[in-house]
N, C-alpha and C. Protein backbone atom coordinates (compact mmCIF):
# COMPACT_ATOMS: atom_id res chain seq x y z
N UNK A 1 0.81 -1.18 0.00
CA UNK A 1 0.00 0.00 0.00
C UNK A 1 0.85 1.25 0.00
N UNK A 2 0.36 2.29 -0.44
CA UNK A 2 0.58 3.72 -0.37
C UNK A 2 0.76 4.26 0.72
N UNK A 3 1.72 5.09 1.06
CA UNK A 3 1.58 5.67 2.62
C UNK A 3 1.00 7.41 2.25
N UNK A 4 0.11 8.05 3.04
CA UNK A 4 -0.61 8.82 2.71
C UNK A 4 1.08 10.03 3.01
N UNK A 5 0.38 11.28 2.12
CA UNK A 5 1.50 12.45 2.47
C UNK A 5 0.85 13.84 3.49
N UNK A 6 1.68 14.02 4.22
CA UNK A 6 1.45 14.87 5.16
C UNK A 6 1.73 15.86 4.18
N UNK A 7 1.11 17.51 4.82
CA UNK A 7 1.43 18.68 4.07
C UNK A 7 2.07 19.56 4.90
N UNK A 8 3.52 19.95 4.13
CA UNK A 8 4.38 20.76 4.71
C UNK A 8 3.86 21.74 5.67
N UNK A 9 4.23 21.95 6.56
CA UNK A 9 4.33 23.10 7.31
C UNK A 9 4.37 24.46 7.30
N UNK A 10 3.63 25.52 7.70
CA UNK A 10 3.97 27.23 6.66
C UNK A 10 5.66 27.45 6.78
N UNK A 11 6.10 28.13 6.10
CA UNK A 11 7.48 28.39 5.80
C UNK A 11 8.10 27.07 5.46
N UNK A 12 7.64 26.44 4.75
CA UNK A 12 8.63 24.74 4.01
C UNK A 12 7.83 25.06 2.46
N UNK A 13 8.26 24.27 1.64
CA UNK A 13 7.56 23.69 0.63
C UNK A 13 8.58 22.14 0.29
N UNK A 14 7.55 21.66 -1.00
CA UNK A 14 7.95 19.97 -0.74
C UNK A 14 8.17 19.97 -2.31
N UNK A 15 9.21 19.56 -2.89
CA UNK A 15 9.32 19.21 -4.38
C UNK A 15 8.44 18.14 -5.50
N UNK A 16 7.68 18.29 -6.19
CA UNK A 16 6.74 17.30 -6.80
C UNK A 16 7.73 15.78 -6.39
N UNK A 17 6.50 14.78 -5.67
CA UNK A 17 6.73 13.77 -5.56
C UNK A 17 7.62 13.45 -4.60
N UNK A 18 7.81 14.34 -3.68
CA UNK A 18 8.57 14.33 -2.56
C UNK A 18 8.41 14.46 -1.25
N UNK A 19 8.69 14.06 -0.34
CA UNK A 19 8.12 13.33 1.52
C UNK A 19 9.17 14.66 1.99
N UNK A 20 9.93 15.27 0.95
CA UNK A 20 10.89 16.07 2.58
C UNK A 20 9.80 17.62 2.38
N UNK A 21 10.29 17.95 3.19
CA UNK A 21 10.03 19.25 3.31
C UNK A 21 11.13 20.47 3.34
N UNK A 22 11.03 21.39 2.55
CA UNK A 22 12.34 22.48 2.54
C UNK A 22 11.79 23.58 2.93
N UNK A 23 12.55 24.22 4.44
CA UNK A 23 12.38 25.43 4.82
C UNK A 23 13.06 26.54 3.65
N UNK A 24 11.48 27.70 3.37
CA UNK A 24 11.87 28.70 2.66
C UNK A 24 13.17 29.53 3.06
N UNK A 25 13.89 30.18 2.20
CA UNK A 25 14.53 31.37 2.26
C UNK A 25 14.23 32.26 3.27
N UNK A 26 15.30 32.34 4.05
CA UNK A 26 15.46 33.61 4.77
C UNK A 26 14.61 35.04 4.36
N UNK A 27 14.20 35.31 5.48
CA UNK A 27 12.84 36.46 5.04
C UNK A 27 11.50 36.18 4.00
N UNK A 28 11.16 34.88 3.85
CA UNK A 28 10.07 34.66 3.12
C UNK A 28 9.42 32.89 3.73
N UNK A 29 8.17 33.36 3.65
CA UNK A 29 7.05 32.54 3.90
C UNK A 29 6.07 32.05 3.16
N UNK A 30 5.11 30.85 3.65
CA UNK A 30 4.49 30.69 2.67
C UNK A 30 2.94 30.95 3.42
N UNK A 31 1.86 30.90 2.72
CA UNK A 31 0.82 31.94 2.50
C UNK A 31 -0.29 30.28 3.70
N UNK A 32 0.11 29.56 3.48
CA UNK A 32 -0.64 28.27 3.80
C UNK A 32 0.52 26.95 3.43
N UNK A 33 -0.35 25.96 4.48
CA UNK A 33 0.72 24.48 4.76
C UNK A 33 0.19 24.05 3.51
N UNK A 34 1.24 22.63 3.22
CA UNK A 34 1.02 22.32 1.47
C UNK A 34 1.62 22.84 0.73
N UNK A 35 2.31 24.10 1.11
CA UNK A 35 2.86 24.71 -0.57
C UNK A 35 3.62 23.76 -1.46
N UNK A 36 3.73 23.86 -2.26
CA UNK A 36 5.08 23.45 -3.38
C UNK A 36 5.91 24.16 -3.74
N UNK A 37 6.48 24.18 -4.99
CA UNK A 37 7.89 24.82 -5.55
C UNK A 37 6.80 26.08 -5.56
N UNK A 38 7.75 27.14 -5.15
CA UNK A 38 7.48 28.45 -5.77
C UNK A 38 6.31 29.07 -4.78
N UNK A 39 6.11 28.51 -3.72
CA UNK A 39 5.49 29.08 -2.96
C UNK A 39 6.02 30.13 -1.60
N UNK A 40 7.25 29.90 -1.85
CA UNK A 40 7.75 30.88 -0.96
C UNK A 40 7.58 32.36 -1.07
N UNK A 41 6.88 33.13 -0.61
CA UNK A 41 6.93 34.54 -1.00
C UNK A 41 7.53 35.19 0.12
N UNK A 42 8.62 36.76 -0.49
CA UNK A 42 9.26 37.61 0.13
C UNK A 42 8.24 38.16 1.55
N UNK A 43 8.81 38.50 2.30
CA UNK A 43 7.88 39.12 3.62
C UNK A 43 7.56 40.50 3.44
N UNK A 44 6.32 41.21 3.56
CA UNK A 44 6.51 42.93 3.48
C UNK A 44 7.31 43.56 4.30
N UNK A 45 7.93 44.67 4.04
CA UNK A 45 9.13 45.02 4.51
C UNK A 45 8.09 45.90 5.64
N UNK A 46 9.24 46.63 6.62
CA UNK A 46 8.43 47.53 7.57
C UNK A 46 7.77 48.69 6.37
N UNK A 47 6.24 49.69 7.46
CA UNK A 47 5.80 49.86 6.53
C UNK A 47 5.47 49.54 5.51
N UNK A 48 4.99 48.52 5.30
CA UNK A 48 3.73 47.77 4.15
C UNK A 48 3.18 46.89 4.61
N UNK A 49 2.04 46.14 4.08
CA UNK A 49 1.38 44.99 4.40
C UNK A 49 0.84 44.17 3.32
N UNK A 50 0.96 42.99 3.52
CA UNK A 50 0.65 42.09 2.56
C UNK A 50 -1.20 42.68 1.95
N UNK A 51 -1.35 42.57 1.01
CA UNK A 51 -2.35 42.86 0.36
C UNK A 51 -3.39 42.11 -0.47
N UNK A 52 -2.66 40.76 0.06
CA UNK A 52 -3.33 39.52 -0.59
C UNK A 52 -3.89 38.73 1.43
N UNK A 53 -3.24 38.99 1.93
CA UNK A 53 -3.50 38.10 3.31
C UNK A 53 -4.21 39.10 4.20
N UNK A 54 -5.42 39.32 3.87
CA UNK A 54 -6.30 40.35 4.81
C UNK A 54 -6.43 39.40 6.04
N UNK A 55 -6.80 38.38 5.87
CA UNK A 55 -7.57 37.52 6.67
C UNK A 55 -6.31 36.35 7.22
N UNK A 56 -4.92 36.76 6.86
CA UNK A 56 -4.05 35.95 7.36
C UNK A 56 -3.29 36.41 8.58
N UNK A 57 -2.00 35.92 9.24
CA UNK A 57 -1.06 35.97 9.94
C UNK A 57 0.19 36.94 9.49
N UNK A 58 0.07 36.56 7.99
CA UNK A 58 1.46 37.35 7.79
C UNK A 58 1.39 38.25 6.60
N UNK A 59 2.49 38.61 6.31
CA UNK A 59 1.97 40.32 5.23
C UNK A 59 2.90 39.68 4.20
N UNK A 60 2.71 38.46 2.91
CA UNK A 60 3.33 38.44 2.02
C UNK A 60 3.18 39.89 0.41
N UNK A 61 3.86 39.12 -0.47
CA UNK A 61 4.49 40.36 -1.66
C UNK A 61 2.85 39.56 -2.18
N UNK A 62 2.23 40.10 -2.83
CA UNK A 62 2.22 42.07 -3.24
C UNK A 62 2.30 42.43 -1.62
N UNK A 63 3.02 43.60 -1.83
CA UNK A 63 2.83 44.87 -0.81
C UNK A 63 2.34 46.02 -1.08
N UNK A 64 1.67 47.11 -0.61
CA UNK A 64 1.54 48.19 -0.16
C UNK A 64 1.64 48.87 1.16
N UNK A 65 2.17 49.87 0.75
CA UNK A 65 2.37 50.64 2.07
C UNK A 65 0.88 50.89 2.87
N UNK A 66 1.45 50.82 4.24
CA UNK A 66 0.38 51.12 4.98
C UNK A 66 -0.01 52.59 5.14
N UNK A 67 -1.73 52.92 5.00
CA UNK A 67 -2.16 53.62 4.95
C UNK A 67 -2.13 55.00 5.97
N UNK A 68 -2.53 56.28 6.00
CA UNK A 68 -2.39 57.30 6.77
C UNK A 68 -3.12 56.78 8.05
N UNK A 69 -1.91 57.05 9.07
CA UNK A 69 -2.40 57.20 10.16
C UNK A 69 -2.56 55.71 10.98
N UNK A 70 -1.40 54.76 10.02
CA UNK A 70 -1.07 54.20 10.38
C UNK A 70 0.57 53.63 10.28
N UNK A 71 0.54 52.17 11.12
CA UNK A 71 1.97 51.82 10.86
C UNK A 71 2.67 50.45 10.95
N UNK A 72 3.63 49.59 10.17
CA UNK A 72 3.92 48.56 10.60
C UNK A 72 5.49 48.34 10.83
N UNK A 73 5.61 48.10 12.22
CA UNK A 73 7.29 47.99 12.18
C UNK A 73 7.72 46.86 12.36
N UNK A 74 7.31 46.11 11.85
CA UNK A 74 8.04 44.28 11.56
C UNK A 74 8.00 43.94 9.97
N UNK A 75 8.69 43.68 9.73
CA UNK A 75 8.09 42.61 8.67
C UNK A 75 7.57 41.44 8.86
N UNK A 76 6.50 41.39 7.75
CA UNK A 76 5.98 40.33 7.23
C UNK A 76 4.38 40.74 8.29
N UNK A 77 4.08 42.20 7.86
CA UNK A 77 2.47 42.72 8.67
C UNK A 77 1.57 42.34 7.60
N UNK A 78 0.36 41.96 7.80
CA UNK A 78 -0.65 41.56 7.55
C UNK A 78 -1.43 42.32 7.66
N UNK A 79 -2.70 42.98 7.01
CA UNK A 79 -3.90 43.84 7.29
C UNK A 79 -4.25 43.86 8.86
N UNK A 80 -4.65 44.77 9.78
CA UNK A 80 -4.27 45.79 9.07
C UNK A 80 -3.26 46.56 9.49
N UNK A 81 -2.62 47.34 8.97
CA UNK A 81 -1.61 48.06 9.76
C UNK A 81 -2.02 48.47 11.22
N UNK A 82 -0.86 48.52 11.98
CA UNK A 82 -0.87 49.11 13.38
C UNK A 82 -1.41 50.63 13.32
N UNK A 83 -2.74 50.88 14.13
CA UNK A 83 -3.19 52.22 13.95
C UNK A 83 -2.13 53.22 15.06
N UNK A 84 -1.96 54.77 14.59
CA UNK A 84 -1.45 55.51 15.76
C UNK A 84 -2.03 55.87 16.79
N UNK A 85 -1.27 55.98 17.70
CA UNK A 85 -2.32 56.34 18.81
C UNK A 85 -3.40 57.49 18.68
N UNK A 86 -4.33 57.39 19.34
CA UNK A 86 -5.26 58.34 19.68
C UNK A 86 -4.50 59.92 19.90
N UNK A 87 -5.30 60.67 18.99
CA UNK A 87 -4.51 62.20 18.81
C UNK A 87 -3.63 62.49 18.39
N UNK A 88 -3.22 61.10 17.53
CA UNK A 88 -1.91 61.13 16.48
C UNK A 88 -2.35 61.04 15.47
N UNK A 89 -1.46 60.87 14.56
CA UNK A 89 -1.57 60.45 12.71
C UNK A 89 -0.34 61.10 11.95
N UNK A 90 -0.68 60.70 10.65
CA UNK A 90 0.61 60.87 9.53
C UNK A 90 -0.20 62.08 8.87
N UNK A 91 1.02 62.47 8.23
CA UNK A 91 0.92 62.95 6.59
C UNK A 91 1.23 62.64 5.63
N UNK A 92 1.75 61.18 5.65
CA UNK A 92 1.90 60.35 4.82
C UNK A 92 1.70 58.88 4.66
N UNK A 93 2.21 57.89 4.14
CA UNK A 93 1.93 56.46 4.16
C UNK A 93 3.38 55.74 4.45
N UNK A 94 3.15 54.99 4.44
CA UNK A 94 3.83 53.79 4.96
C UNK A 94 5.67 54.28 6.14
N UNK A 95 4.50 54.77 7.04
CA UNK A 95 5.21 54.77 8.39
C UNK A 95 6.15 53.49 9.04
N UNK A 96 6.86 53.47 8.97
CA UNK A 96 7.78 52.33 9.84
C UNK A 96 7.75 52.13 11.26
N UNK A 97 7.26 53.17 12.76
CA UNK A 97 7.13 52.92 13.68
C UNK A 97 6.16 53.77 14.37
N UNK A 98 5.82 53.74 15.58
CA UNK A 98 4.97 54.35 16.04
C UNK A 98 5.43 55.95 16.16
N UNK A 99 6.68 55.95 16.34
CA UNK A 99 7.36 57.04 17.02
C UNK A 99 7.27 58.27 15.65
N UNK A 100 6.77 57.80 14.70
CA UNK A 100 6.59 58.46 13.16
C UNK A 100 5.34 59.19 13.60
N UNK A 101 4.57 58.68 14.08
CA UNK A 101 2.84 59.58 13.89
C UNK A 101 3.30 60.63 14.94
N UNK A 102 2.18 61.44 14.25
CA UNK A 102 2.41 62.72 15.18
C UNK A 102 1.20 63.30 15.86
N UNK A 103 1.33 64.28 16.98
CA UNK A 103 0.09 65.04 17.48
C UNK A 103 -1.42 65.64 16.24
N UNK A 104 -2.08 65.46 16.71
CA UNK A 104 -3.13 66.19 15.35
C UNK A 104 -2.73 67.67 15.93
N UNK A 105 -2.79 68.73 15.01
CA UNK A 105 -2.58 70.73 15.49
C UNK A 105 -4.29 70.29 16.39
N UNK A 106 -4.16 70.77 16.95
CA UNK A 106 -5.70 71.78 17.48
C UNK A 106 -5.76 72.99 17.17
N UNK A 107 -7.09 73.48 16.71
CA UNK A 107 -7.35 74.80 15.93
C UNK A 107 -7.80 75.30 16.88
């Protein structure tokens, strides 16, 4: 008989027809267990977030920068970016840490 195949682990993929499992490249992951060849994708760098993994763990490529008034300082952020604190925000996008947002003026 056949022995059934387990499915790799996130960050591995498994070569057609193959029982091992190979941990991805340094700074890249995979999206779900099971991958195969070519499933390794790059991590979003600080400031961006994966744009395909709303509903995931980790922030793979495509990236975009994270939006105003927010921020991500790890790689590999996932939707949605880290918001700034209360009475803060940007004037721009893809902030790298918290220490970036700033006071809102009061008029």
């Amino acid at each position: 008989g056949q022995t059934a195949c387990a499915a790799c682990p996130l960050a591995s993929f498994s070569f057609p027809g193959s029982r091992v499992c190979v941990a991805c490249p340094t700074g890249q992951n995979t999206s779900s267990a099971g991958t195969a060849v070519g499933g390794c994708l790059p991590l979003c760098p600080v400031g961006f977030y994966g744009v395909k993994q709303l509903q995931g763990d980790l922030g793979l490529t495509p990236c975009e920068e994270c939006p105003l008034d927010t921020y991500a300082d790890t790689n590999g952020t996932a939707w949605p970016c880290k918001p700034c604190p209360q009475y803060f925000g940007s004037t721009s996008t893809g902030l790298q840490s918290e220490s970036e947002c700033r006071p809102f003026l009061r008029g």
